[in-house]
Protein backbone atom coordinates (compact mmCIF):
# COMPACT_ATOMS: atom_id res chain seq x y z
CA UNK A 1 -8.42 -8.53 14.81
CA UNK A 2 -10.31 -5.32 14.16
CA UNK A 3 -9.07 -3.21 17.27
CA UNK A 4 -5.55 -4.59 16.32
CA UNK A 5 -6.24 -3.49 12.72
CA UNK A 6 -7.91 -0.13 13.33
CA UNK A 7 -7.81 0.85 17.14
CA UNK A 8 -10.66 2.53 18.78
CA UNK A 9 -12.03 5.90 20.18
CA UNK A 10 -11.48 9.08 17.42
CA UNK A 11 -8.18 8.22 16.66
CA UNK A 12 -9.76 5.05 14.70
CA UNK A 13 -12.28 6.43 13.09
CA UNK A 14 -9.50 9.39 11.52
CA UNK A 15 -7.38 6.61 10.55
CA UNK A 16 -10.80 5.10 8.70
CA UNK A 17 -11.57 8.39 6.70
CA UNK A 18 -8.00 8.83 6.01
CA UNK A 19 -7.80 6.21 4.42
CA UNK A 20 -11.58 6.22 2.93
CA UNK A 21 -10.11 9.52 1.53
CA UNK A 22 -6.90 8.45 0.19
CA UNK A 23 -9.12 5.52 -2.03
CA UNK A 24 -11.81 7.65 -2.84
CA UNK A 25 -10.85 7.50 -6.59
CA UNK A 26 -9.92 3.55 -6.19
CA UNK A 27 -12.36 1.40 -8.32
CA UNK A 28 -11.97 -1.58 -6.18
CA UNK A 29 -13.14 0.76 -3.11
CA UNK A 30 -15.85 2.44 -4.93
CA UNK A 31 -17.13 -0.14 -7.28
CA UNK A 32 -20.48 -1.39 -6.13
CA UNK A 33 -19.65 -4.91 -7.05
CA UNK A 34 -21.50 -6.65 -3.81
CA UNK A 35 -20.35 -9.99 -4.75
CA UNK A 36 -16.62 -8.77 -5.84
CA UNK A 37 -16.98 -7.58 -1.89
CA UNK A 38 -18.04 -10.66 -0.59
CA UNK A 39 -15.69 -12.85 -2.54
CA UNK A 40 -12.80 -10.69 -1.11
CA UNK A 41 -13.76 -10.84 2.27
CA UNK A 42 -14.11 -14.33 1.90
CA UNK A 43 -10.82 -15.24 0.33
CA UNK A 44 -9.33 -12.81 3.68
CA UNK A 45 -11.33 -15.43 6.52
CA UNK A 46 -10.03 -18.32 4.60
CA UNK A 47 -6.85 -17.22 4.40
CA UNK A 48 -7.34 -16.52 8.66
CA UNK A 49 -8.68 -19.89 9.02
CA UNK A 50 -6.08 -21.64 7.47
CA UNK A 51 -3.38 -19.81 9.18
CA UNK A 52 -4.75 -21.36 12.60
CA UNK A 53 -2.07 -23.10 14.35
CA UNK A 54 -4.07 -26.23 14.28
CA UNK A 55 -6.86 -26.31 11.81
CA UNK A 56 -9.95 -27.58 12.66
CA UNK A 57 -12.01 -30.26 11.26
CA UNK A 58 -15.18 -28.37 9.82
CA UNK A 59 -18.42 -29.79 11.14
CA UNK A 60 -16.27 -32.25 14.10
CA UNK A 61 -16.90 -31.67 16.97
CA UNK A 62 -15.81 -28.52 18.96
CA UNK A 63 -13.55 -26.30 17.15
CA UNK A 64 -9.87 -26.03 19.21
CA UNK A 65 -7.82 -23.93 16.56
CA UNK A 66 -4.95 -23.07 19.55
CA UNK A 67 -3.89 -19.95 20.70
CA UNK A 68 -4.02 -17.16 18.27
CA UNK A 69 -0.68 -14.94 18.74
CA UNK A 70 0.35 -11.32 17.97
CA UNK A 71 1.60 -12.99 15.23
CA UNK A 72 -0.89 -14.36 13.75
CA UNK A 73 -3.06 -10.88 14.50
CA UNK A 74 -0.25 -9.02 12.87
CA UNK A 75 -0.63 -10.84 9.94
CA UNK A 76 -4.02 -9.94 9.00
CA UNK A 77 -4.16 -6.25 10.47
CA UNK A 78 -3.71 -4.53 7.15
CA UNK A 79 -6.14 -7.18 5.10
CA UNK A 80 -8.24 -6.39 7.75
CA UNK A 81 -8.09 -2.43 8.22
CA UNK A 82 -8.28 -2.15 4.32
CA UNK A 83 -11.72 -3.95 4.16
CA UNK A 84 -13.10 -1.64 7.21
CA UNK A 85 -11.67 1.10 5.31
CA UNK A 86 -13.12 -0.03 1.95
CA UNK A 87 -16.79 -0.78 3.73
CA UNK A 88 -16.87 2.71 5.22
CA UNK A 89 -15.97 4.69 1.60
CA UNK A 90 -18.60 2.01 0.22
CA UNK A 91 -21.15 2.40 2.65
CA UNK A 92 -20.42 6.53 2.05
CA UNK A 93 -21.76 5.92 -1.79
CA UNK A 94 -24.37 3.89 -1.16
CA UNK A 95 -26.02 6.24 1.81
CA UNK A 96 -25.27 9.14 -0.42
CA UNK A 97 -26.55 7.65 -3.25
CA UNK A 98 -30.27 6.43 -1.57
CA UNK A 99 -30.30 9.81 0.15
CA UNK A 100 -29.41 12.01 -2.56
């Protein structure tokens, strides 16, 4: 899901400080709420996980969620850039922060 969401090579990592740029003054992006963070990420791989085409049992056995489709990958791609985004701005603050 991340190469579909972002790409790779310098055209991904543009597209990343771009868009770190654009939300620079976004309190969501820049608040350094680490559970906030983790709570949204969360909500986005249960979301995923229940969009499986067949949902597996959790803790049975081997997993078999089916084939995941372009679809299915499409779906997600801007949850999923946005969070790479937001962890790049917020990983900006923090480094710049510590480092001074």
């Amino acid at each position: 899901m991340v190469m579909a969401a972002v790409g790779f090579g310098s055209a991904a990592i543009d597209k990343v400080k771009a868009q770190a740029a654009a939300n620079a003054g976004n309190g969501d992006w820049t608040s350094l709420d680490f559970a906030g963070w983790s709570s949204a990420s969360h909500e986005i791989a249960r979301a995923a996980y229940n969009a499986l085409p067949h949902v597996p049992a959790c803790g049975v056995g081997k997993a078999d969620g089916g084939t995941i489709d372009k679809a299915y990958v499409d779906g997600f791609e801007d949850k999923v850039d946005g969070q790479l985004s937001a962890a790049a701005l917020r990983l900006s603050l923090i480094l710049a922060d510590a480092l001074g």
